[in-house]
Structures are given as C-alpha cells and as structure tokens.
Protein backbone atom coordinates (compact mmCIF):
# COMPACT_ATOMS: atom_id res chain seq x y z
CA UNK A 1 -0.28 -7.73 -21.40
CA UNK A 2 2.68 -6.17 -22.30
CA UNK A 3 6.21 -6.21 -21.10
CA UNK A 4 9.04 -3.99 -21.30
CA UNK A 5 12.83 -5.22 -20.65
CA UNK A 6 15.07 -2.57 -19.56
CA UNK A 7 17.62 -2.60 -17.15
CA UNK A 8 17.39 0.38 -14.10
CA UNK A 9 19.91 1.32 -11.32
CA UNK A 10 19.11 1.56 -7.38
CA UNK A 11 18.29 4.84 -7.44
CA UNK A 12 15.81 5.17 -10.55
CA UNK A 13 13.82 2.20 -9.05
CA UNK A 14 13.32 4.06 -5.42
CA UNK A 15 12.65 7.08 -8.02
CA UNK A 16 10.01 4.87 -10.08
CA UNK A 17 8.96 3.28 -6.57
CA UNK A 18 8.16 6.82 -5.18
CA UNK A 19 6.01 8.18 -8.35
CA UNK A 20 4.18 4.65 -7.96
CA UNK A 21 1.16 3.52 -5.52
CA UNK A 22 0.46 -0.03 -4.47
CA UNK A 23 -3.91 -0.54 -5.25
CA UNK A 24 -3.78 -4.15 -4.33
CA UNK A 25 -2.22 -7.55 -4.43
CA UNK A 26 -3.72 -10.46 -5.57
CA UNK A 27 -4.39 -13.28 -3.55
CA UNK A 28 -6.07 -16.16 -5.65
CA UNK A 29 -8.07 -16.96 -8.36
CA UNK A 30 -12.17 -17.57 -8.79
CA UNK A 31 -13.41 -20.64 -10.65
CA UNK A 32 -11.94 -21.70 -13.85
CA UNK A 33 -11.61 -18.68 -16.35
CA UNK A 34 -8.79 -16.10 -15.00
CA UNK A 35 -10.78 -14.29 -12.44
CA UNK A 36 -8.49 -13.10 -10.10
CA UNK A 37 -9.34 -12.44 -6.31
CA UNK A 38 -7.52 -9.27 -5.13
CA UNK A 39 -7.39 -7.34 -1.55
CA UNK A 40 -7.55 -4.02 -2.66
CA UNK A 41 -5.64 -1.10 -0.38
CA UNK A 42 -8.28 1.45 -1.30
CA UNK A 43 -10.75 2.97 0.52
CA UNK A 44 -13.54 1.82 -1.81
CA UNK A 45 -12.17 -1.90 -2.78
CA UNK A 46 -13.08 -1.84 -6.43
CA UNK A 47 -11.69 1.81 -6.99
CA UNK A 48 -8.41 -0.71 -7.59
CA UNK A 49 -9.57 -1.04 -11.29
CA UNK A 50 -10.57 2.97 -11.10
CA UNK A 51 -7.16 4.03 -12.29
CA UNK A 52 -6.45 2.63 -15.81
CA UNK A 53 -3.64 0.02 -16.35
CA UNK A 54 -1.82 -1.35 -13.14
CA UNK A 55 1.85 -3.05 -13.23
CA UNK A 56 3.91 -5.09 -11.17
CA UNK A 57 6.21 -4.38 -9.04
CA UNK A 58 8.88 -4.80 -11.37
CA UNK A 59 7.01 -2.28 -13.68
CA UNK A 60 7.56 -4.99 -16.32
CA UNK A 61 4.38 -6.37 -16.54
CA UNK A 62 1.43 -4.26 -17.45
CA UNK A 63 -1.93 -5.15 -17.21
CA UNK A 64 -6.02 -3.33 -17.75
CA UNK A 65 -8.02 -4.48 -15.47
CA UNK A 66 -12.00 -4.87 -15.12
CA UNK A 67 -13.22 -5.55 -12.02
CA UNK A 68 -16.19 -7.68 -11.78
CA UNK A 69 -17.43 -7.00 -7.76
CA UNK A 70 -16.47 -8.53 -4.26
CA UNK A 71 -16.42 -11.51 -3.15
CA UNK A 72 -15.81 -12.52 0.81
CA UNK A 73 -13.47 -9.88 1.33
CA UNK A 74 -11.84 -9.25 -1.98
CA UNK A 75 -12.33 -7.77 -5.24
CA UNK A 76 -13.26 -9.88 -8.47
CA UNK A 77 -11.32 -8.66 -11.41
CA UNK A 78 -9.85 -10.15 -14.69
CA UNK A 79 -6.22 -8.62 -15.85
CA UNK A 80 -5.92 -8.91 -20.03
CA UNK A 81 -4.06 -12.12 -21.00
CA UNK A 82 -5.47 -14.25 -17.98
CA UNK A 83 -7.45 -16.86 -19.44
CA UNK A 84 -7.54 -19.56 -17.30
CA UNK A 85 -6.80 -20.67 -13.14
CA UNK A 86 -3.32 -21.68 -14.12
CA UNK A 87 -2.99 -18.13 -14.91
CA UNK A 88 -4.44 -16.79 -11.97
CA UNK A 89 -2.78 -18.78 -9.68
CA UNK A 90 1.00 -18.05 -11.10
CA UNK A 91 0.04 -14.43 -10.31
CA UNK A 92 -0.50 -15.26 -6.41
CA UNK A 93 0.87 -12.37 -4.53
CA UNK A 94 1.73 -9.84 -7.14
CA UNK A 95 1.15 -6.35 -6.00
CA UNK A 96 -0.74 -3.92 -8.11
CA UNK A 97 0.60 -0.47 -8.89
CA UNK A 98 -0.59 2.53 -10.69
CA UNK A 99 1.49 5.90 -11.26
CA UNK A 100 0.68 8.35 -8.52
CA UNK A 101 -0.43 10.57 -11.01
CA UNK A 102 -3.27 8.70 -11.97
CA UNK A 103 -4.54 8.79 -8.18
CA UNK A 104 -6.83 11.61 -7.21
CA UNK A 105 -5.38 14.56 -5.62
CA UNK A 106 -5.53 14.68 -1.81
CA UNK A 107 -7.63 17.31 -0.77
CA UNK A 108 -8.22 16.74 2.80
CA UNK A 109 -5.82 18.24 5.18
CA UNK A 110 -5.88 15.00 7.55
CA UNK A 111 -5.95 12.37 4.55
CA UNK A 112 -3.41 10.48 3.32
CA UNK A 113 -2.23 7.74 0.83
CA UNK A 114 0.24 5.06 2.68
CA UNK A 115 2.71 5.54 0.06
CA UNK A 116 3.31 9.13 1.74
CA UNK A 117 3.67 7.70 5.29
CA UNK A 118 5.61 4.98 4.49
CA UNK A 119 9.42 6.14 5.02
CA UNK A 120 8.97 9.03 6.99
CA UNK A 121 10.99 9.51 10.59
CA UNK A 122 9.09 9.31 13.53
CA UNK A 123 9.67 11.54 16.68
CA UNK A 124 8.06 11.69 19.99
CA UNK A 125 6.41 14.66 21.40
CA UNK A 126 9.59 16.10 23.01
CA UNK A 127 11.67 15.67 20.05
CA UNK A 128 13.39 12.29 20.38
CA UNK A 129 13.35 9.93 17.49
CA UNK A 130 10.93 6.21 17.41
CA UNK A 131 12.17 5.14 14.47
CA UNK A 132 10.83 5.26 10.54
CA UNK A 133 7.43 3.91 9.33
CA UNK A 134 7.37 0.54 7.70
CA UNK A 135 3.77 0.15 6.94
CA UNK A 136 -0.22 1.15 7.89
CA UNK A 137 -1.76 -1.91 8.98
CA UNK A 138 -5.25 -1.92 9.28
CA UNK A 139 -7.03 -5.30 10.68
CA UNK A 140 -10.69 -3.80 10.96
CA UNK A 141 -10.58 -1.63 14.03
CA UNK A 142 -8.53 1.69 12.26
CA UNK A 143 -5.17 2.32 10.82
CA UNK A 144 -1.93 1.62 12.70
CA UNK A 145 1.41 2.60 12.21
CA UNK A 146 4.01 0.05 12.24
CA UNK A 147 7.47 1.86 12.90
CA UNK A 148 10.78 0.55 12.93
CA UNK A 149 12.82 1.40 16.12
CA UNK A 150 16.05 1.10 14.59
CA UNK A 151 16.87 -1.64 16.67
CA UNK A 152 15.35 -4.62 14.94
CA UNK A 153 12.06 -4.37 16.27
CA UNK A 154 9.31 -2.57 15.79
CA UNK A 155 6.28 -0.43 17.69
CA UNK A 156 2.51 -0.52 16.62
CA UNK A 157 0.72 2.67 17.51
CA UNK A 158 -2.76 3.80 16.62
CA UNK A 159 -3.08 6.09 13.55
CA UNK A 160 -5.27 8.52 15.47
CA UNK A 161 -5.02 12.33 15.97
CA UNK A 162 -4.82 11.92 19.84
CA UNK A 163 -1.45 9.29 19.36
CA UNK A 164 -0.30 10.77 16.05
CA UNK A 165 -0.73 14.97 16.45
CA UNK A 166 1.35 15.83 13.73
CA UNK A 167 1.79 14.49 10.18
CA UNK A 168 3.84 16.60 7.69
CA UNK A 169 4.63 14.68 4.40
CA UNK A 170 6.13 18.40 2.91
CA UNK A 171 8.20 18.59 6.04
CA UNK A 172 9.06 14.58 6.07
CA UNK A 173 8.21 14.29 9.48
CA UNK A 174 5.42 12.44 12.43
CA UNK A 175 4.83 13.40 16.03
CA UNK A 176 3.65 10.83 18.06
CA UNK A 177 2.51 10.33 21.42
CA UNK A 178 2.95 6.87 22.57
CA UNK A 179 0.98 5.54 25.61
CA UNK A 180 2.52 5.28 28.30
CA UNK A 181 3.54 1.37 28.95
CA UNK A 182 1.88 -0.03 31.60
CA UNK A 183 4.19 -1.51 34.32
CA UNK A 184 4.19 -5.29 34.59
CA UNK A 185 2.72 -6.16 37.78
C-alpha cells in the first residue's frame, strides 16, 4: 500500500472525482487472514480486480488487488498490506475506485457506466425539469434511477427505454416519462 499526502482544492477533487469510477466497496472481511468481502458495482462482480490498482476515495490510499471468487453475494479479494481481520475490518465501507481510463471504452449506444448518469438534469417529456440524478440503484429486478427533485425528496423511476427515452451524457441531459400516479382511492 502506498499513500500519498497532498493537499487539493474543491474543484480539483470534483475534477479527480469525475476522471474516477467507483468498482466496489467493501463490506467485511472472510476468516482470519485479510480476505476482504466486497460488493462489486460491475457487471461481472470480479471484473472489480480487472482494472489494476484501486484507491480510496480520498485517492490517498492505493491498493492491487487479487480477487479470489464470490462468496454469498460478494467478491473475495485480498488488497496488498492486509494481513489479518483487524485489517479487514478497519477497511469496512471503503469504496473502491479506479481511473476511468483504465475502464473499457463504452461501445454500446444504450450502455452506460453510473459515474456518467450520476449528476445529470432530468426533464420530463414536455420539457419541464424532475430534478438531478443521485444514484442507479439496482435491488435485483433492473436499474433505477434515483433523482433528486430539488425539493428534499426524491423520485425512483425505472431505468428502462419505455420510462427513460432519452439519455445524452455529450449533451448532459435525461428524458423521462414518469407513470402517471395513480389516484388514492
């Protein structure tokens, strides 16, 4: 592991944050030598250790990684300098990041990494603004977009073509088209 203390401003850390992708965050350890147990954000889980060396969030911390497999849901891996479960465990919720550039190039016209969703202003069909995207959530039944409404909540829609028409990450800008809300009875 190696660390680098350096002091950055606001705007080269949303700079750094932008050139960066999150692969993972890790969650626990396994048994009693540094295994870590991580849920991976990729779409193959252990594609997280595909990338070379992954960071914090601080960009600080620097770590290779080996993954080992899965494990009930999450990815195996050891991070160098991680010896022991002490170890492991003091890492408990640390996010994994690898420069974007490391990250194959997307291809597909439809495809997307998070990262590129993440920020961008939402409008509906007829031009009228939802709010900003905080995150894609996915719980097992597809990708949904959690947006911000700009008035301290927030909407969940369905990441599909039908609900979300238009994505353009050049343009910074989503179409959606929310369902209708059905009428209390």
């Amino acid at each position: 592991m190696s660390s680098e203390t350096h002091s950055r401003n606001d705007s080269e850390d949303s700079a750094r944050d932008s050139q960066r992708v999150c692969l993972g965050v890790v969650v626990g350890s396994h048994g009693v030598r540094g295994i870590l147990r991580v849920k991976a954000f990729t779409e193959v889980p252990t594609d997280v250790g595909a990338y070379g060396p992954v960071e914090d969030e601080s960009g600080r911390r620097r770590f290779d990684i080996k993954v080992h497999g899965e494990h009930k849901g999450t990815v195996l891996a050891s991070l160098e300098g991680v010896a022991d479960r002490d170890q492991a465990l003091a890492l408990k919720g640390v996010r994994l990041y690898v420069d974007r550039a490391a990250l194959p190039r997307v291809e597909e016209e439809e495809t997307f990494y998070h990262a590129d969703l993440v920020g961008l202003p939402v409008e509906d069909t007829h031009g009228q603004p939802l709010g900003r995207v905080m995150a894609v959530l996915n719980f097992g039944a597809g990708d949904i977009l959690e947006i911000e409404d700009g008035e301290g909540g927030s909407i969940l829609l369905p990441f599909t073509k039908e609900i979300v028409p238009l994505v353009d990450v050049k343009a910074g800008r989503i179409v959606a088209d929310p369902p209708e809300e059905t009428p209390e009875p």
